[in-house]
PDB file of N, CA and C in Angstrom:
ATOM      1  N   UNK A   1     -53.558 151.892-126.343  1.00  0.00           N
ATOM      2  CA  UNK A   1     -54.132 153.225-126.333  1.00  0.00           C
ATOM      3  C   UNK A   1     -53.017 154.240-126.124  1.00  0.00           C
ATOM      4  N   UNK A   2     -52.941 155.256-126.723  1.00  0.00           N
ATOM      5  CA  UNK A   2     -52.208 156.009-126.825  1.00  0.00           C
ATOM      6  C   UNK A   2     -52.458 157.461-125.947  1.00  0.00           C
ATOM      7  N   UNK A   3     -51.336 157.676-125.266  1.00  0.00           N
ATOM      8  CA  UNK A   3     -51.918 158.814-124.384  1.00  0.00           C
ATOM      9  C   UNK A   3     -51.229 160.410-124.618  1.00  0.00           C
ATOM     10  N   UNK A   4     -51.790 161.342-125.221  1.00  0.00           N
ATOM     11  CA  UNK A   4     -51.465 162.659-125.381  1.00  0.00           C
ATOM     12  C   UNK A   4     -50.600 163.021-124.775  1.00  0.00           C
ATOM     13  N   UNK A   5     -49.800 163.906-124.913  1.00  0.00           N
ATOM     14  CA  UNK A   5     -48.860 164.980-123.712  1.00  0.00           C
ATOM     15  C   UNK A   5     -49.258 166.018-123.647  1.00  0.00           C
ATOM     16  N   UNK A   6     -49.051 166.819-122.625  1.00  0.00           N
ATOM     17  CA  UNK A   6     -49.798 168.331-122.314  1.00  0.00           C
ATOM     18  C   UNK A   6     -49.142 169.140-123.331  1.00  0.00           C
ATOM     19  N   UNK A   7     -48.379 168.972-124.300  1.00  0.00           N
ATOM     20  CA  UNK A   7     -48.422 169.471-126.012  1.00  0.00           C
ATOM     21  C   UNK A   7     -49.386 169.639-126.284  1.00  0.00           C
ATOM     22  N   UNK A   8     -49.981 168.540-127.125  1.00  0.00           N
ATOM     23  CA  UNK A   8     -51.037 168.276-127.408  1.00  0.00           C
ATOM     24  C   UNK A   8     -52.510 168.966-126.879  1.00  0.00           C
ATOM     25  N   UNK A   9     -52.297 169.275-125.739  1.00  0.00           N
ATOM     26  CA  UNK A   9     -53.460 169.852-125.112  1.00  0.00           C
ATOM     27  C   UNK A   9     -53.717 170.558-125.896  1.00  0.00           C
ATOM     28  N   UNK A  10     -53.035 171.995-126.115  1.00  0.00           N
ATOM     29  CA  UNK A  10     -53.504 173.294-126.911  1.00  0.00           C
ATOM     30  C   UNK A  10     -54.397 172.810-128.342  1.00  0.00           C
ATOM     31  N   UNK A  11     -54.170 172.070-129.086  1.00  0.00           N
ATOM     32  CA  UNK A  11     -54.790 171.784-130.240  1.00  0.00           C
ATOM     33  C   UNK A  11     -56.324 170.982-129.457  1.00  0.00           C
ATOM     34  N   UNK A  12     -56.147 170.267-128.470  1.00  0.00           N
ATOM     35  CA  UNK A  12     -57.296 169.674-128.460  1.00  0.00           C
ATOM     36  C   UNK A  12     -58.332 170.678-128.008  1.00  0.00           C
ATOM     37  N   UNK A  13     -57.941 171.368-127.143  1.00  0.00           N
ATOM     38  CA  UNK A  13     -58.962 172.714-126.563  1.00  0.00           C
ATOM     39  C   UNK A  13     -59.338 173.581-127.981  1.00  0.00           C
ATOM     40  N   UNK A  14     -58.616 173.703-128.839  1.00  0.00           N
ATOM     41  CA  UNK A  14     -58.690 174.596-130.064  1.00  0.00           C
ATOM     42  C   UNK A  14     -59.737 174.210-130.270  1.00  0.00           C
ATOM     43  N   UNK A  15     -59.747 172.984-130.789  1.00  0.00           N
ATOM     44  CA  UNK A  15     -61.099 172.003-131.300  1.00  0.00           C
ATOM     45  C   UNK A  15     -62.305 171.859-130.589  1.00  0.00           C
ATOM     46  N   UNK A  16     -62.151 171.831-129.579  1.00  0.00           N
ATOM     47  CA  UNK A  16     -63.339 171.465-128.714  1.00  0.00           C
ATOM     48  C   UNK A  16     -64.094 173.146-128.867  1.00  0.00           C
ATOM     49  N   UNK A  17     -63.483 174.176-128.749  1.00  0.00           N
ATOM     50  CA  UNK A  17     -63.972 175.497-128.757  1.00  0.00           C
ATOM     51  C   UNK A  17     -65.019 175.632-130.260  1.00  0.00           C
ATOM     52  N   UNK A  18     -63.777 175.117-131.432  1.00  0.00           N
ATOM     53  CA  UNK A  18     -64.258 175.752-132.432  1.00  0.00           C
ATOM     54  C   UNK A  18     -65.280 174.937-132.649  1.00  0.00           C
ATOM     55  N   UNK A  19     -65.976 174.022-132.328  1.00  0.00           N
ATOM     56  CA  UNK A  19     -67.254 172.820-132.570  1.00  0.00           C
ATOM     57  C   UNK A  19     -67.877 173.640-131.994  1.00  0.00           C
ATOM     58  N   UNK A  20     -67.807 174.461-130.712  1.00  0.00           N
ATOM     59  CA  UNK A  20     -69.131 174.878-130.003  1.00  0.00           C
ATOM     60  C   UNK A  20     -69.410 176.493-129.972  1.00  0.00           C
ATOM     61  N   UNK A  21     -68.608 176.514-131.125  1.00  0.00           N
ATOM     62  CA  UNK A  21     -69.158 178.138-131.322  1.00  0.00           C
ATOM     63  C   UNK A  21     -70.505 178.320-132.715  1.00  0.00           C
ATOM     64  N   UNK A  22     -71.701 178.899-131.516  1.00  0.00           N
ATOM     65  CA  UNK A  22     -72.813 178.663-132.396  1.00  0.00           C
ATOM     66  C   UNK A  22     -73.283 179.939-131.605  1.00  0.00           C
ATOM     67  N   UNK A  23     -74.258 180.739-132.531  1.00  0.00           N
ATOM     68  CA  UNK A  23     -74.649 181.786-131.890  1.00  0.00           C
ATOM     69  C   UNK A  23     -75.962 181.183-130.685  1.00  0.00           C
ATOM     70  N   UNK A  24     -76.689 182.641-130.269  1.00  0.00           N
ATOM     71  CA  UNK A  24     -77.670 181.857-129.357  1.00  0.00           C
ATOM     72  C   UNK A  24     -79.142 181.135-130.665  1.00  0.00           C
ATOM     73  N   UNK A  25     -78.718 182.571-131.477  1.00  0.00           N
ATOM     74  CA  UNK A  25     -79.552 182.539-132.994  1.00  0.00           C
ATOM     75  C   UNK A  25     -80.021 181.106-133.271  1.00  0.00           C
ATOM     76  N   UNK A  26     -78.660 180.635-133.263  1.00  0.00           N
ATOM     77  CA  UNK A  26     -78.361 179.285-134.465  1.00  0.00           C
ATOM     78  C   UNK A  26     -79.144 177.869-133.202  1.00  0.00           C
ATOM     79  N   UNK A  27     -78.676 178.213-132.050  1.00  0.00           N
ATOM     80  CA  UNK A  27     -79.203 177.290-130.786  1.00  0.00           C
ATOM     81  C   UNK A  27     -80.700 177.660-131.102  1.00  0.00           C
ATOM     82  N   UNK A  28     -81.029 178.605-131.216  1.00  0.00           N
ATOM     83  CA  UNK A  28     -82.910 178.735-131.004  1.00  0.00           C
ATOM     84  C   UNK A  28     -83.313 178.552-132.147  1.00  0.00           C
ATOM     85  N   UNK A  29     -82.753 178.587-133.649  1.00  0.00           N
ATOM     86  CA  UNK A  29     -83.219 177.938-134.691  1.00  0.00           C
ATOM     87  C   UNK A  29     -83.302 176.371-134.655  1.00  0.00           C
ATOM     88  N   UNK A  30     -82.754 175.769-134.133  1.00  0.00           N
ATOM     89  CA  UNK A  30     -82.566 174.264-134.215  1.00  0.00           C
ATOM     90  C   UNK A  30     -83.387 173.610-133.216  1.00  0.00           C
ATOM     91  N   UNK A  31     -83.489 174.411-132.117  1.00  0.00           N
ATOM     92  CA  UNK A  31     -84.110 173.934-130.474  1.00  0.00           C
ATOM     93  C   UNK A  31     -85.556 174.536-131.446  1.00  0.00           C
ATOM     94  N   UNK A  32     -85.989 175.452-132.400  1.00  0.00           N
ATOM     95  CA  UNK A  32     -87.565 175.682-132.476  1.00  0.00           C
ATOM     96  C   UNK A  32     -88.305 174.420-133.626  1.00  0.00           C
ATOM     97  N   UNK A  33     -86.641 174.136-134.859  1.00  0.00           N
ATOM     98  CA  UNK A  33     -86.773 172.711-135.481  1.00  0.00           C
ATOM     99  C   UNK A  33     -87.043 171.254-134.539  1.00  0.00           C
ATOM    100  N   UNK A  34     -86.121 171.451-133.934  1.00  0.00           N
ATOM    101  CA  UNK A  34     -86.457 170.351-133.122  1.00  0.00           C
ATOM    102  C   UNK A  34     -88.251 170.019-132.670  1.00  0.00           C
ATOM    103  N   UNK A  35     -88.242 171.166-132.048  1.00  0.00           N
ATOM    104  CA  UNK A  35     -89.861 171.524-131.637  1.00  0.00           C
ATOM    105  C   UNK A  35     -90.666 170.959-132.518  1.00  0.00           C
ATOM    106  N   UNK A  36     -90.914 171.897-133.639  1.00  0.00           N
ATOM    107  CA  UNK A  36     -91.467 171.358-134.725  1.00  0.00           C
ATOM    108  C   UNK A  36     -91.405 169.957-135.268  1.00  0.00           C
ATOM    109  N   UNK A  37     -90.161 169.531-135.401  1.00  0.00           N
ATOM    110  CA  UNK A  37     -90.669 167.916-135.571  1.00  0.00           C
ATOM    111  C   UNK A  37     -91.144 167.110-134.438  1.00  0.00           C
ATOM    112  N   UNK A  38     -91.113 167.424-133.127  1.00  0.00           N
ATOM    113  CA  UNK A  38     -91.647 166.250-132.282  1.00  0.00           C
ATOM    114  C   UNK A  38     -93.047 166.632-132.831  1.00  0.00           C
ATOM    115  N   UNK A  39     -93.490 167.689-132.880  1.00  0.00           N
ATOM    116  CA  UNK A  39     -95.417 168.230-132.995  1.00  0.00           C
ATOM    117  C   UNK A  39     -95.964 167.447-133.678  1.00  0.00           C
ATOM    118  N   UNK A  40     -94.870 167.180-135.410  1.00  0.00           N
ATOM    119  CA  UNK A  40     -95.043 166.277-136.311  1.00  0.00           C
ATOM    120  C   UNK A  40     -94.897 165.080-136.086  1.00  0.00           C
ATOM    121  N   UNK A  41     -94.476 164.551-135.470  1.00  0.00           N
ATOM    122  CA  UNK A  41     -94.245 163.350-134.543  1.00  0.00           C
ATOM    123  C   UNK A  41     -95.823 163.103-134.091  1.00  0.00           C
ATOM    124  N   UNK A  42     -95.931 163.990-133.119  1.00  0.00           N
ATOM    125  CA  UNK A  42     -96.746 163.755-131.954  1.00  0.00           C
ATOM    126  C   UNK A  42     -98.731 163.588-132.935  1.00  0.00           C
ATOM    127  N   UNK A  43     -98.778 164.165-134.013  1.00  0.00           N
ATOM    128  CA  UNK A  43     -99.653 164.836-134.864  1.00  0.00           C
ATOM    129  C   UNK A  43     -99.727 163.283-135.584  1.00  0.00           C
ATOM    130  N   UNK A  44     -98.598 162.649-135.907  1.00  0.00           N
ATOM    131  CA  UNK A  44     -98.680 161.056-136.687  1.00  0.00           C
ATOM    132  C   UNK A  44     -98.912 160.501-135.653  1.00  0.00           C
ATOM    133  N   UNK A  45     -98.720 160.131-134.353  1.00  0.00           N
ATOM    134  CA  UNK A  45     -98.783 159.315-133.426  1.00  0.00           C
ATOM    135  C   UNK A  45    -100.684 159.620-133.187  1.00  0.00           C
ATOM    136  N   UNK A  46    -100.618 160.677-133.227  1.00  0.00           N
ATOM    137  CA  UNK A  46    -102.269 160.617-132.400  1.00  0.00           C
ATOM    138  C   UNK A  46    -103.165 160.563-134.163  1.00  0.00           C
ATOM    139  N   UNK A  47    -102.775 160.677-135.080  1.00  0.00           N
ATOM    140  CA  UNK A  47    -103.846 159.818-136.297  1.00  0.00           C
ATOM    141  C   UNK A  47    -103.488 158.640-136.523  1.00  0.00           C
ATOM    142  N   UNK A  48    -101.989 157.843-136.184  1.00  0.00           N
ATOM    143  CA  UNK A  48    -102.401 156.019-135.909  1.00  0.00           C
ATOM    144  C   UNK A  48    -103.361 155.709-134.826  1.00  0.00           C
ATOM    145  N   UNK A  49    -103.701 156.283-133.706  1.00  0.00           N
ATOM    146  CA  UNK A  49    -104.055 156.122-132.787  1.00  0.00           C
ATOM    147  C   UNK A  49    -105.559 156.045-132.943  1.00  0.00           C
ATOM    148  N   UNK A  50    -105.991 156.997-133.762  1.00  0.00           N
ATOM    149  CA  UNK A  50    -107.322 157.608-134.450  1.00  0.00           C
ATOM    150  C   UNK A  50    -107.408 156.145-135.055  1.00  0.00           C
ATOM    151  N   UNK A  51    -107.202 155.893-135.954  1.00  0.00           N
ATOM    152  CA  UNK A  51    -107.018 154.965-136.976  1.00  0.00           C
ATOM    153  C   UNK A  51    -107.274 153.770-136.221  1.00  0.00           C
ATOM    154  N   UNK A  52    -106.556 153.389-135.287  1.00  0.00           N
ATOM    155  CA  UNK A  52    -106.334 152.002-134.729  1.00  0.00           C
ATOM    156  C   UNK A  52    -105.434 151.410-135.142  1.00  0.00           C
ATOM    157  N   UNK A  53    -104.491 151.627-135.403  1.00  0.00           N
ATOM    158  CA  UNK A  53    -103.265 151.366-136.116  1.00  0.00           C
ATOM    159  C   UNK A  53    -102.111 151.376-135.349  1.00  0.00           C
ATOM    160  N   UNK A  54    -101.769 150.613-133.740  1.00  0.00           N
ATOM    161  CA  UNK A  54    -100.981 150.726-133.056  1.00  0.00           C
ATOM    162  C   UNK A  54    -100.610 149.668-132.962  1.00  0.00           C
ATOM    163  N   UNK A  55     -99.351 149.881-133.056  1.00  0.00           N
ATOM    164  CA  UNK A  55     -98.277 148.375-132.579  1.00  0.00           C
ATOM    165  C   UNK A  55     -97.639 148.661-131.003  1.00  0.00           C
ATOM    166  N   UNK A  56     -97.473 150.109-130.492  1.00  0.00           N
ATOM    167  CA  UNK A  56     -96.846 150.033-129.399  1.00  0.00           C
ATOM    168  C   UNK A  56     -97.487 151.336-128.854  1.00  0.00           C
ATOM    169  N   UNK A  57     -98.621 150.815-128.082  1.00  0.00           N
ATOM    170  CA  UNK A  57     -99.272 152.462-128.090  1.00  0.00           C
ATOM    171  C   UNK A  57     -98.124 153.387-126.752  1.00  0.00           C
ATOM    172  N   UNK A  58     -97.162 152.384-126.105  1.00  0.00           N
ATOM    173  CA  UNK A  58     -96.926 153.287-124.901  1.00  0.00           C
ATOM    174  C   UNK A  58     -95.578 153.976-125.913  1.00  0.00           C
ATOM    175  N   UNK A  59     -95.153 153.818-126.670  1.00  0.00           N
ATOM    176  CA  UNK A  59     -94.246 154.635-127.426  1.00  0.00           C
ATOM    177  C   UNK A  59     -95.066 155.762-128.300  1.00  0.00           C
ATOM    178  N   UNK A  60     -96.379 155.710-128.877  1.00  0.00           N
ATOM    179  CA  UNK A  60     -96.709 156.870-129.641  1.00  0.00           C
ATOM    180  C   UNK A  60     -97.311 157.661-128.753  1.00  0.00           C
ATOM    181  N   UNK A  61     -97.630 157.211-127.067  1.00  0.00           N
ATOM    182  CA  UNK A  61     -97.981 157.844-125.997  1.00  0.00           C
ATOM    183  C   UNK A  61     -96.664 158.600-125.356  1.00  0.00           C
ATOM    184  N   UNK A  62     -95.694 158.225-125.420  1.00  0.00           N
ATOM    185  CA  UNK A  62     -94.285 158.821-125.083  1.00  0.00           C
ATOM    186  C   UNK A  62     -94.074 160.052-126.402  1.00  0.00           C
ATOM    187  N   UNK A  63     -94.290 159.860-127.339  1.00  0.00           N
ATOM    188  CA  UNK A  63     -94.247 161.031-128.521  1.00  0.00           C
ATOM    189  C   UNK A  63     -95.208 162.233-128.375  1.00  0.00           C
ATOM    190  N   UNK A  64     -96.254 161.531-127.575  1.00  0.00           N
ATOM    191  CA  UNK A  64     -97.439 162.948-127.565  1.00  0.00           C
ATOM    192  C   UNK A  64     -96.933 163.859-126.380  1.00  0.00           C
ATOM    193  N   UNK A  65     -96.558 162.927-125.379  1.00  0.00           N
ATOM    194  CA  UNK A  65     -95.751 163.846-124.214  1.00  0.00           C
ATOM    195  C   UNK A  65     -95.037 164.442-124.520  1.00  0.00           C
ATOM    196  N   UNK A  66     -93.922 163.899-125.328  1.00  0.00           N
ATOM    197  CA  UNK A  66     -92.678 164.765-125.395  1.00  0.00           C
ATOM    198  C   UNK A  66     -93.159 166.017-126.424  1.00  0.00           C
ATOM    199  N   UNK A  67     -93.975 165.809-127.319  1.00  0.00           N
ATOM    200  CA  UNK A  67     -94.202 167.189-127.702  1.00  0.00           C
ATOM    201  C   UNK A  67     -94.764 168.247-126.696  1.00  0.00           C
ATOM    202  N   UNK A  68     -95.834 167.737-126.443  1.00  0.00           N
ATOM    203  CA  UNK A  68     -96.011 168.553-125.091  1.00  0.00           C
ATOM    204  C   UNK A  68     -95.021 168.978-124.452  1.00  0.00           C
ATOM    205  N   UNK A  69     -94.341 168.342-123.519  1.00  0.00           N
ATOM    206  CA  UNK A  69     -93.464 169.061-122.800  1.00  0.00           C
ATOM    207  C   UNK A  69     -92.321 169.940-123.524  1.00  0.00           C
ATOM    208  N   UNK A  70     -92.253 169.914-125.039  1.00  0.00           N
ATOM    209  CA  UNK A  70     -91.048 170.445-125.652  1.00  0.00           C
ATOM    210  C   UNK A  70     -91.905 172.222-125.981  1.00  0.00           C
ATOM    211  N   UNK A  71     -93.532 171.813-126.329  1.00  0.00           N
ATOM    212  CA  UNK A  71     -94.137 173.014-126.695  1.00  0.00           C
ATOM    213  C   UNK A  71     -93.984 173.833-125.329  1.00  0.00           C
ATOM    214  N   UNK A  72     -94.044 173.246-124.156  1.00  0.00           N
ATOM    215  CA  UNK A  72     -94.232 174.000-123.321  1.00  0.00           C
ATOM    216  C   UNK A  72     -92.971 174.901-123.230  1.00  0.00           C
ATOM    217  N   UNK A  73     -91.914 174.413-122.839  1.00  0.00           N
ATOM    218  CA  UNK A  73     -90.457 174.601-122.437  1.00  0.00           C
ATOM    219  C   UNK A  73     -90.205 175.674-123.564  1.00  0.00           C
ATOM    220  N   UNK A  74     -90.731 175.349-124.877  1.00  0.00           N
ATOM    221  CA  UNK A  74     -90.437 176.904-125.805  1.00  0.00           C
ATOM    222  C   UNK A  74     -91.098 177.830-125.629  1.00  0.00           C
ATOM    223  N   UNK A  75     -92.296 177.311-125.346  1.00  0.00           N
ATOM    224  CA  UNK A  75     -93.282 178.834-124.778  1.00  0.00           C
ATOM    225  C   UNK A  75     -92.412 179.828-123.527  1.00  0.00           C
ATOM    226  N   UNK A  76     -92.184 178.627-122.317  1.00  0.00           N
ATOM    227  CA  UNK A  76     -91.301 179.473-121.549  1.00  0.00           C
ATOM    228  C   UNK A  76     -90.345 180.242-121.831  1.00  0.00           C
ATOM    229  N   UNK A  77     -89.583 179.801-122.887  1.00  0.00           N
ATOM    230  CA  UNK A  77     -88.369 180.579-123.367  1.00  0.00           C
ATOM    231  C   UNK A  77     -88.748 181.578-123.882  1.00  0.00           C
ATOM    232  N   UNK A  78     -89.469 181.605-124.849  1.00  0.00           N
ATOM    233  CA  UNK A  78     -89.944 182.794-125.561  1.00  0.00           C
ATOM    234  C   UNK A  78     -90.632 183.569-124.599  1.00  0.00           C
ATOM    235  N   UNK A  79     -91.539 183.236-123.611  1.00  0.00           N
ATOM    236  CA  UNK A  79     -91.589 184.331-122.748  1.00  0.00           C
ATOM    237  C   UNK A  79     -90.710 184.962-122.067  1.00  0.00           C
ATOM    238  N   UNK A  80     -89.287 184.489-121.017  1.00  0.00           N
ATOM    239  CA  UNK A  80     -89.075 184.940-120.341  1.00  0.00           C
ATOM    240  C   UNK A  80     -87.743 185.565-121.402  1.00  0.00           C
ATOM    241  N   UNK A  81     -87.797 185.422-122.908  1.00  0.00           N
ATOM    242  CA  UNK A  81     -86.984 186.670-123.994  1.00  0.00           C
ATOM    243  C   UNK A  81     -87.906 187.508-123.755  1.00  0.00           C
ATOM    244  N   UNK A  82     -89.052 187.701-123.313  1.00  0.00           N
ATOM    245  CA  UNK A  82     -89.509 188.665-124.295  1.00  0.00           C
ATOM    246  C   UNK A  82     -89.531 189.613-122.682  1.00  0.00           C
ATOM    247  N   UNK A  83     -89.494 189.185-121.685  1.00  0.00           N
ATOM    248  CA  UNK A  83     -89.528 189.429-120.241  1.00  0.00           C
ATOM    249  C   UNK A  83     -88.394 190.343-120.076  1.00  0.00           C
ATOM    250  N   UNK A  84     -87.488 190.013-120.396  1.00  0.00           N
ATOM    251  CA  UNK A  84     -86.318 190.532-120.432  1.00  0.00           C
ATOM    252  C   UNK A  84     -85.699 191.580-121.553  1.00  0.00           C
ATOM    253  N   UNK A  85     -86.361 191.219-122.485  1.00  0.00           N
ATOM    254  CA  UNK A  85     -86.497 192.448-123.660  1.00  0.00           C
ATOM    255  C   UNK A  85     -87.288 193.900-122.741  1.00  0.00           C
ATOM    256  N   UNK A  86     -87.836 193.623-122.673  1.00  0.00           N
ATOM    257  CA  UNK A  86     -89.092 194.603-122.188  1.00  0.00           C
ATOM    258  C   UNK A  86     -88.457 194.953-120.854  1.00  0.00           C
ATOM    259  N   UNK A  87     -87.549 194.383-120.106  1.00  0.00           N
ATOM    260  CA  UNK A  87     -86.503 194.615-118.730  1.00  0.00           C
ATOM    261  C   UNK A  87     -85.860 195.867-119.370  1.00  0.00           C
ATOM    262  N   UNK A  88     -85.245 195.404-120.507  1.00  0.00           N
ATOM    263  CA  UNK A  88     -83.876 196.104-120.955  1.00  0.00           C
ATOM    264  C   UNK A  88     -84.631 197.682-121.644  1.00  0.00           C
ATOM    265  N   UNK A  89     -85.938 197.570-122.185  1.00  0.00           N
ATOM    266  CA  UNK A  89     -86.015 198.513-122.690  1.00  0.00           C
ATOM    267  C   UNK A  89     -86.547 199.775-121.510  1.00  0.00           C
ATOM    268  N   UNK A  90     -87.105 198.785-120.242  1.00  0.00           N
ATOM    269  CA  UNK A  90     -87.369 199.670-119.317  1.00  0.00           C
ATOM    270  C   UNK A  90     -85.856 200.365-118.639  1.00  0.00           C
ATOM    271  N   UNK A  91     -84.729 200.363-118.722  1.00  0.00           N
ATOM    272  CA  UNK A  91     -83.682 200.604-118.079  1.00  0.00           C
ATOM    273  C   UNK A  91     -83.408 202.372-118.943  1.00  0.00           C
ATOM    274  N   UNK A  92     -83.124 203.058-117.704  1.00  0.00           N
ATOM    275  CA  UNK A  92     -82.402 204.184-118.175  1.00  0.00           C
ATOM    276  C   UNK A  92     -81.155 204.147-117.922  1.00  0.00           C
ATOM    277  N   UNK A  93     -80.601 204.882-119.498  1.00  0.00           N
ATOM    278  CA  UNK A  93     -79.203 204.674-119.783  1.00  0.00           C
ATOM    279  C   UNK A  93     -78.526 206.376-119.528  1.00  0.00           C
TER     280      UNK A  93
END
Protein backbone atom coordinates (compact mmCIF):
# COMPACT_ATOMS: atom_id res chain seq x y z
CA UNK A 1 0.00 0.00 0.00
CA UNK A 2 1.21 3.07 -0.91
CA UNK A 3 1.16 6.08 1.29
CA UNK A 4 0.65 9.83 0.01
CA UNK A 5 2.86 12.78 1.18
CA UNK A 6 1.38 15.97 2.47
CA UNK A 7 2.06 17.04 -1.43
CA UNK A 8 -0.37 15.21 -2.41
CA UNK A 9 -2.81 16.45 0.08
CA UNK A 10 -3.80 19.63 -1.91
CA UNK A 11 -5.09 17.60 -4.95
CA UNK A 12 -6.87 15.18 -2.73
CA UNK A 13 -8.93 17.97 -0.83
CA UNK A 14 -9.46 19.55 -4.45
CA UNK A 15 -11.38 16.41 -5.20
CA UNK A 16 -13.14 15.65 -2.32
CA UNK A 17 -14.63 19.45 -2.54
CA UNK A 18 -15.38 19.31 -6.15
CA UNK A 19 -17.66 15.82 -5.72
CA UNK A 20 -19.64 17.66 -3.07
CA UNK A 21 -20.52 20.72 -4.58
CA UNK A 22 -24.30 20.38 -5.20
CA UNK A 23 -26.70 23.09 -4.66
CA UNK A 24 -29.36 22.75 -1.77
CA UNK A 25 -31.74 22.71 -5.17
CA UNK A 26 -30.05 19.65 -6.58
CA UNK A 27 -30.02 17.86 -2.70
CA UNK A 28 -33.95 18.48 -2.54
CA UNK A 29 -34.49 17.31 -6.10
CA UNK A 30 -33.01 13.91 -5.48
CA UNK A 31 -34.02 13.60 -1.56
CA UNK A 32 -37.97 14.41 -3.20
CA UNK A 33 -36.90 11.41 -6.09
CA UNK A 34 -35.82 9.39 -3.65
CA UNK A 35 -39.21 9.96 -1.82
CA UNK A 36 -41.07 9.19 -4.66
CA UNK A 37 -39.65 5.93 -5.38
CA UNK A 38 -39.87 4.39 -1.90
CA UNK A 39 -44.03 5.48 -2.24
CA UNK A 40 -43.62 3.36 -5.45
CA UNK A 41 -42.01 0.83 -3.62
CA UNK A 42 -44.24 0.94 -0.76
CA UNK A 43 -47.62 1.13 -3.34
CA UNK A 44 -46.06 -2.51 -5.03
CA UNK A 45 -45.42 -3.94 -1.68
CA UNK A 46 -48.97 -3.31 -0.30
CA UNK A 47 -50.76 -4.76 -3.90
CA UNK A 48 -48.49 -8.12 -3.47
CA UNK A 49 -49.77 -8.09 -0.17
CA UNK A 50 -53.44 -7.47 -1.49
CA UNK A 51 -52.86 -10.20 -3.86
CA UNK A 52 -51.31 -12.75 -1.54
CA UNK A 53 -48.35 -12.85 -3.27
CA UNK A 54 -45.65 -12.73 -0.49
CA UNK A 55 -42.46 -14.42 -0.22
CA UNK A 56 -41.08 -12.23 2.64
CA UNK A 57 -43.81 -10.25 4.10
CA UNK A 58 -41.36 -8.68 6.90
CA UNK A 59 -39.33 -7.03 3.97
CA UNK A 60 -42.45 -5.56 1.95
CA UNK A 61 -43.49 -4.55 5.66
CA UNK A 62 -40.01 -2.75 6.03
CA UNK A 63 -40.84 -0.90 2.49
CA UNK A 64 -44.24 0.39 3.72
CA UNK A 65 -42.43 1.92 6.77
CA UNK A 66 -39.78 3.34 5.15
CA UNK A 67 -42.04 5.18 2.91
CA UNK A 68 -43.80 6.37 5.64
CA UNK A 69 -41.18 7.60 7.54
CA UNK A 70 -39.45 9.19 4.33
CA UNK A 71 -43.12 10.96 3.53
CA UNK A 72 -43.05 12.20 6.82
CA UNK A 73 -39.42 13.65 7.17
CA UNK A 74 -40.28 15.60 3.69
CA UNK A 75 -43.34 16.98 4.95
CA UNK A 76 -41.19 18.30 7.85
CA UNK A 77 -38.79 19.82 5.61
CA UNK A 78 -41.05 21.46 3.50
CA UNK A 79 -42.66 22.87 6.40
CA UNK A 80 -40.08 24.19 8.42
CA UNK A 81 -38.84 25.99 4.43
CA UNK A 82 -41.75 27.38 4.33
CA UNK A 83 -41.48 28.48 8.29
CA UNK A 84 -38.63 30.20 7.62
CA UNK A 85 -39.58 31.75 4.33
CA UNK A 86 -42.40 33.44 5.99
CA UNK A 87 -39.50 34.30 9.08
CA UNK A 88 -37.52 36.09 6.44
CA UNK A 89 -40.31 37.84 4.85
CA UNK A 90 -41.50 38.99 8.29
CA UNK A 91 -37.99 40.77 8.98
CA UNK A 92 -37.53 44.52 8.50
CA UNK A 93 -34.71 45.51 6.47
Amino acid sequence: MRIEGLQDFGQLTQKIEKKDEKSFGEVLQEFVADVNADLKKAKEAEKLIAEGKVDNLENLMYQIAKSDISLRLITEVRNKALESYQEIMRMQV
